[in-house]
C-alpha atoms as a PDB file:
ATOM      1  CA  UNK A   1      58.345  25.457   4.696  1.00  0.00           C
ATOM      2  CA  UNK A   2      54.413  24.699   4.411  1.00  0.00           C
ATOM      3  CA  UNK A   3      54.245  22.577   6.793  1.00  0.00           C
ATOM      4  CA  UNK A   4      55.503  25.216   9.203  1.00  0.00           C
ATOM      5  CA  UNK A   5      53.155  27.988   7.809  1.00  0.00           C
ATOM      6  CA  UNK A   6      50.768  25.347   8.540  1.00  0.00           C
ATOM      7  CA  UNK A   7      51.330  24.124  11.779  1.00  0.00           C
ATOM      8  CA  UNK A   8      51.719  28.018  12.816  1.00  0.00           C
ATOM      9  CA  UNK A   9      48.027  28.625  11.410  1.00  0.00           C
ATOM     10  CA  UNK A  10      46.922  25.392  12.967  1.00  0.00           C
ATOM     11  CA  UNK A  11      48.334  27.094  16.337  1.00  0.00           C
ATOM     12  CA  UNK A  12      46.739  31.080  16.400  1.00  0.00           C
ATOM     13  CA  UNK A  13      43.625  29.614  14.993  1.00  0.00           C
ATOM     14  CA  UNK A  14      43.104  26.833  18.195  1.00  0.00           C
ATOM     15  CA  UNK A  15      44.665  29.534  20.420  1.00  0.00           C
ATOM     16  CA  UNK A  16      40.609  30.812  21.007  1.00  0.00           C
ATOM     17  CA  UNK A  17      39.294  27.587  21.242  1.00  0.00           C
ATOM     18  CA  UNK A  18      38.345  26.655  24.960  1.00  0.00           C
ATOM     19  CA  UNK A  19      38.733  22.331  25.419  1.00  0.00           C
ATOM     20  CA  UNK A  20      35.659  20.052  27.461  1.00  0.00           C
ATOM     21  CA  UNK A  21      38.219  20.820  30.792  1.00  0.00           C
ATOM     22  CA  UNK A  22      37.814  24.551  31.020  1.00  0.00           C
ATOM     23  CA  UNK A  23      34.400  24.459  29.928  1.00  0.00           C
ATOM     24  CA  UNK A  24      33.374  21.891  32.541  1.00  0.00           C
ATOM     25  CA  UNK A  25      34.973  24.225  34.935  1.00  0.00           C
ATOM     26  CA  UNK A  26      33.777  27.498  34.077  1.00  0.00           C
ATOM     27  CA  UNK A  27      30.240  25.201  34.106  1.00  0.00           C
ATOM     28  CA  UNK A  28      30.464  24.557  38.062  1.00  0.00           C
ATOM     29  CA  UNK A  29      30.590  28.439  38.177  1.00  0.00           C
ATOM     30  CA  UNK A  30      28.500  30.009  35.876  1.00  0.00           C
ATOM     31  CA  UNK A  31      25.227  29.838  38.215  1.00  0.00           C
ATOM     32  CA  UNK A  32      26.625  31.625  40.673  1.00  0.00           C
ATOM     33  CA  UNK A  33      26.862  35.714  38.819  1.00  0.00           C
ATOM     34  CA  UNK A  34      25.913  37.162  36.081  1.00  0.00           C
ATOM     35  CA  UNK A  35      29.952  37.543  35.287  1.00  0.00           C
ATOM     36  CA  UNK A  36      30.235  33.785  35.835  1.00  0.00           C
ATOM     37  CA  UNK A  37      27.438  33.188  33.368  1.00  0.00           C
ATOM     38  CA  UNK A  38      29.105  35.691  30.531  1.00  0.00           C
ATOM     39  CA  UNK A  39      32.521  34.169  30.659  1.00  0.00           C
ATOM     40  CA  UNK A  40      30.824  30.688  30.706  1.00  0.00           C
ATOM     41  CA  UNK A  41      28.796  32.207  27.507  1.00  0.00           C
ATOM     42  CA  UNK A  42      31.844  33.506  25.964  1.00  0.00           C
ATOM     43  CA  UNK A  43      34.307  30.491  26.401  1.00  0.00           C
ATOM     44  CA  UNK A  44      31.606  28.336  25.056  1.00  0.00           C
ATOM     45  CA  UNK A  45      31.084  30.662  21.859  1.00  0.00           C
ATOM     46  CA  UNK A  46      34.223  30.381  20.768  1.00  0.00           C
ATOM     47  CA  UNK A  47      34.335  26.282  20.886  1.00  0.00           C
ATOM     48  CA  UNK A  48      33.722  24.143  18.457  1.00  0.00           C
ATOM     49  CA  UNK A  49      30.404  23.854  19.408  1.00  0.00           C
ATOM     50  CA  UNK A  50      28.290  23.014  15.936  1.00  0.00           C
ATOM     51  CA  UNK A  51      29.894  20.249  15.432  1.00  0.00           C
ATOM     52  CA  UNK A  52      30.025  18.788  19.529  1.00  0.00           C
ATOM     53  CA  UNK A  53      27.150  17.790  20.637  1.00  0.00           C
ATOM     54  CA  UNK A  54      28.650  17.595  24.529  1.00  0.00           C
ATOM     55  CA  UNK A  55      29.806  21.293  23.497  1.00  0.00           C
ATOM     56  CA  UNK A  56      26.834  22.170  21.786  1.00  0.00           C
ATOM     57  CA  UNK A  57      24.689  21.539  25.188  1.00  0.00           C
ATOM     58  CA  UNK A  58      27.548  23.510  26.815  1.00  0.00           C
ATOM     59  CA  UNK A  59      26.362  26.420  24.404  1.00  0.00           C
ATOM     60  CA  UNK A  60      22.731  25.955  24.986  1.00  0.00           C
ATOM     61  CA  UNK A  61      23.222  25.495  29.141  1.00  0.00           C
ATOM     62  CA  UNK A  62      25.261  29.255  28.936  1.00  0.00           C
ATOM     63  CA  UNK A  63      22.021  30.768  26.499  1.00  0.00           C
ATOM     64  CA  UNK A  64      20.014  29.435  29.252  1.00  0.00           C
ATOM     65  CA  UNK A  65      22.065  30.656  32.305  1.00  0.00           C
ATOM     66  CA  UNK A  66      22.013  34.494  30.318  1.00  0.00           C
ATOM     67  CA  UNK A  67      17.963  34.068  30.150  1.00  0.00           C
ATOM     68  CA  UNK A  68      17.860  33.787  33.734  1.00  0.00           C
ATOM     69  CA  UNK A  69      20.569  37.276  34.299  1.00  0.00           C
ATOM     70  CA  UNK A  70      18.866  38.732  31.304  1.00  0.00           C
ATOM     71  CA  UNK A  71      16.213  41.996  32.585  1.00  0.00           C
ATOM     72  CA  UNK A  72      14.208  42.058  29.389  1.00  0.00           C
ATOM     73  CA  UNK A  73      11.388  39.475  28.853  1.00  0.00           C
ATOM     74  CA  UNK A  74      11.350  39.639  24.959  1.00  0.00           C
ATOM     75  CA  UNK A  75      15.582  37.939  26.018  1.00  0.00           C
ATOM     76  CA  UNK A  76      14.701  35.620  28.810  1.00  0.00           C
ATOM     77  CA  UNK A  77      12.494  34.046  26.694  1.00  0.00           C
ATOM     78  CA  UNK A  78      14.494  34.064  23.440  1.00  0.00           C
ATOM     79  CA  UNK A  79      17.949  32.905  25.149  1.00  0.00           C
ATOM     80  CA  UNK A  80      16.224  30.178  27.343  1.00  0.00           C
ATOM     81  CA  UNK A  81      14.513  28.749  24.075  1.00  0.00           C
ATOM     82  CA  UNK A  82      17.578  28.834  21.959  1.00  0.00           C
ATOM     83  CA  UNK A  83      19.473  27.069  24.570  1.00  0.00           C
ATOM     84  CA  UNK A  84      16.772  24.568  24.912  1.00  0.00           C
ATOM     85  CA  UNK A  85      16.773  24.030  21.499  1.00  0.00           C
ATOM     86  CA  UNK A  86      20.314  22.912  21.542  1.00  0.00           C
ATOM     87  CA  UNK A  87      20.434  20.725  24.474  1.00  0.00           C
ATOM     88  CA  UNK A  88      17.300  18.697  22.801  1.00  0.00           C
ATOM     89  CA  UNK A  89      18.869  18.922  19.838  1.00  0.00           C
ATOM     90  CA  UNK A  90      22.493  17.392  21.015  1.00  0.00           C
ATOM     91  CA  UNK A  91      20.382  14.967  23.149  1.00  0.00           C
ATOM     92  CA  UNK A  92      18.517  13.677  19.471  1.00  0.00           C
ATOM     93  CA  UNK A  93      22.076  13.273  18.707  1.00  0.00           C
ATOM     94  CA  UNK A  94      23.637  11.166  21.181  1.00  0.00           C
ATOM     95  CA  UNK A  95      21.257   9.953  23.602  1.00  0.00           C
ATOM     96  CA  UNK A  96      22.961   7.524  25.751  1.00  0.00           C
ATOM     97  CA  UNK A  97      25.852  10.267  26.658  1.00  0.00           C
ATOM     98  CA  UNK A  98      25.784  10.644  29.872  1.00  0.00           C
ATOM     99  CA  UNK A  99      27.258  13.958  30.179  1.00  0.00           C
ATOM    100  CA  UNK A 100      24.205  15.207  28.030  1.00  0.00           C
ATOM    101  CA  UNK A 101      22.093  13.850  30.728  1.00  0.00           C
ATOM    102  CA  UNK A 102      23.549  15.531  33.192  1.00  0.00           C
ATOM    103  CA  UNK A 103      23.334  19.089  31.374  1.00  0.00           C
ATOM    104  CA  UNK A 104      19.767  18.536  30.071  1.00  0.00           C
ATOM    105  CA  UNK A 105      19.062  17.817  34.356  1.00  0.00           C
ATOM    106  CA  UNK A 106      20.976  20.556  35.389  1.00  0.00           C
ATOM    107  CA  UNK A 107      18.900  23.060  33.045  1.00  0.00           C
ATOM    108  CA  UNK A 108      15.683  21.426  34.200  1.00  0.00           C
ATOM    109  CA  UNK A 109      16.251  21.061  37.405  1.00  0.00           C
ATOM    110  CA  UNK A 110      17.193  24.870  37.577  1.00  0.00           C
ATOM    111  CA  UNK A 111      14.497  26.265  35.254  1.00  0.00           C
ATOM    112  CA  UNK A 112      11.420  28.183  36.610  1.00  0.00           C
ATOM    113  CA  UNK A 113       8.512  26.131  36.595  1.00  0.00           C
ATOM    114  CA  UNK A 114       6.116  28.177  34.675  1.00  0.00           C
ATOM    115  CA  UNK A 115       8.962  27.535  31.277  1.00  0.00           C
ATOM    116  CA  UNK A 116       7.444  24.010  31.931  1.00  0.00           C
ATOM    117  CA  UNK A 117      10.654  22.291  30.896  1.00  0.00           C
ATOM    118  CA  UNK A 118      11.101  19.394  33.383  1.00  0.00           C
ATOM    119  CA  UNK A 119       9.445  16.781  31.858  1.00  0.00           C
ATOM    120  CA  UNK A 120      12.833  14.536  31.651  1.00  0.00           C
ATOM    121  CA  UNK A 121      13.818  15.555  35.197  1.00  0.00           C
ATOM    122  CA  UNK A 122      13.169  12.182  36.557  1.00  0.00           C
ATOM    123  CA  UNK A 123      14.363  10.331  33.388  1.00  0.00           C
ATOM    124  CA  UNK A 124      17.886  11.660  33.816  1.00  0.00           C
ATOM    125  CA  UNK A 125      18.093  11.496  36.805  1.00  0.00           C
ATOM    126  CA  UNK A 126      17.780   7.793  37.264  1.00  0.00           C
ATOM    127  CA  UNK A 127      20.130   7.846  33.567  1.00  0.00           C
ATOM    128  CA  UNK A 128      22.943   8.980  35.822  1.00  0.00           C
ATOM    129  CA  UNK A 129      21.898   6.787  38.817  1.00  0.00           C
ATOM    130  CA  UNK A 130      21.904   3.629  36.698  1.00  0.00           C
ATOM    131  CA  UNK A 131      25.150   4.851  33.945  1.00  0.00           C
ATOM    132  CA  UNK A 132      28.163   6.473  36.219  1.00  0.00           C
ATOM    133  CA  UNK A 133      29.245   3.418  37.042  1.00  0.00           C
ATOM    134  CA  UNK A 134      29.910   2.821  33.276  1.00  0.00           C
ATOM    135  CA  UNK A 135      31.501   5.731  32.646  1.00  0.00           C
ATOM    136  CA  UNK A 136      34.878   4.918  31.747  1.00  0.00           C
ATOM    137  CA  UNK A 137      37.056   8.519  31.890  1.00  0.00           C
ATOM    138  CA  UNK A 138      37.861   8.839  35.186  1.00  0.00           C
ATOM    139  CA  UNK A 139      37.620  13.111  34.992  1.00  0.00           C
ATOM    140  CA  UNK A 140      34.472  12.820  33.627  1.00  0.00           C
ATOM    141  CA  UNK A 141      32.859  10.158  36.169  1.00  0.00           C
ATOM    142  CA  UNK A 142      34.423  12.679  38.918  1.00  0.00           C
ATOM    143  CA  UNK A 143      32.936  15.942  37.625  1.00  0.00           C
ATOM    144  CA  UNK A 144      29.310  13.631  36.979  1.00  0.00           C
ATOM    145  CA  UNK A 145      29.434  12.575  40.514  1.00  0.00           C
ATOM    146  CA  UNK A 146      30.733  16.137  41.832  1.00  0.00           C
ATOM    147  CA  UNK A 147      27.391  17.189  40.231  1.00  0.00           C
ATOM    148  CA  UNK A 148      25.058  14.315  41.602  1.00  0.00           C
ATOM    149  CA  UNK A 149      26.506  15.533  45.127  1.00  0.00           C
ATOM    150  CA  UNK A 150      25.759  19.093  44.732  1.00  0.00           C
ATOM    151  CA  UNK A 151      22.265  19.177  43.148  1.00  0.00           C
ATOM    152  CA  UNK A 152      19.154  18.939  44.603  1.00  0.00           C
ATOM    153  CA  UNK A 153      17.603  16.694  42.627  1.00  0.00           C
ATOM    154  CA  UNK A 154      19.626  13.576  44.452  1.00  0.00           C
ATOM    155  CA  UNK A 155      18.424  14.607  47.933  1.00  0.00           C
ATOM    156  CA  UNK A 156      15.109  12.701  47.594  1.00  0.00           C
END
């Protein structure tokens, strides 16, 4: 009998949490509207983000996405540097993940240039030049590549 109560908890409390699949999808997205960028902010909340660093850049890409849709100044400048934050700080954590990489170039590549955060543009970039070929999950070297395809920062 505990072990159902259990396994029932277990179930309602991972019913809210998003996994890496939906969040990399709502990610290809969230760029495009301001509702695309909430949803991506919302499904990212509700992970378990403090304790993922892939997940925690997830968060900190969505803070930075609502800094961009955001009208107020005092916000745009709050979100973008608590999303920064997290991205460097997920980075400090594990930095030969790729997926990090990607992220952290996504944000920079994106960012206005006056936030002046671009410094590792070209670092991560040639990261993912030299490392997809490494990358061993097949859905993950797909949605790295689908990236490299799409952004700008590969047309030089």
């Amino acid at each position: 009998m505990k072990f159902l109560v259990v396994f029932i908890g277990l179930l309602f409390t991972n019913a809210n949490v998003a996994d890496i699949a939906e969040v990399r999808e709502l990610y290809r997205y969230a760029k495009d509207s301001k509702e695309n960028t909430e949803k991506f902010l919302e499904i990212t909340e509700k992970t378990n983000y403090q304790n993922d660093p892939v997940l925690s850049a997830y968060y900190g890409c969505a803070l930075t996405l609502k800094a961009s849709f955001s009208e107020k100044r005092g916000d745009k400048i709050s979100f973008f540097k608590q999303g920064k934050k997290l991205i460097e700080s997920s980075i400090e954590t594990d930095p030969n993940n790729i997926e990090l990489r990607m992220i952290r170039l996504s944000v920079q590549s994106n960012a206005p240039r006056i936030i002046r955060y671009y410094k590792e543009i070209d670092e991560d970039k040639n990261y993912l030049i030299k490392n997809i070929d490494k990358v061993t999950s097949l859905k993950l070297k797909e949605f790295i590549k689908g990236f490299m395809s799409t952004s700008k920062v590969f047309e030089k």
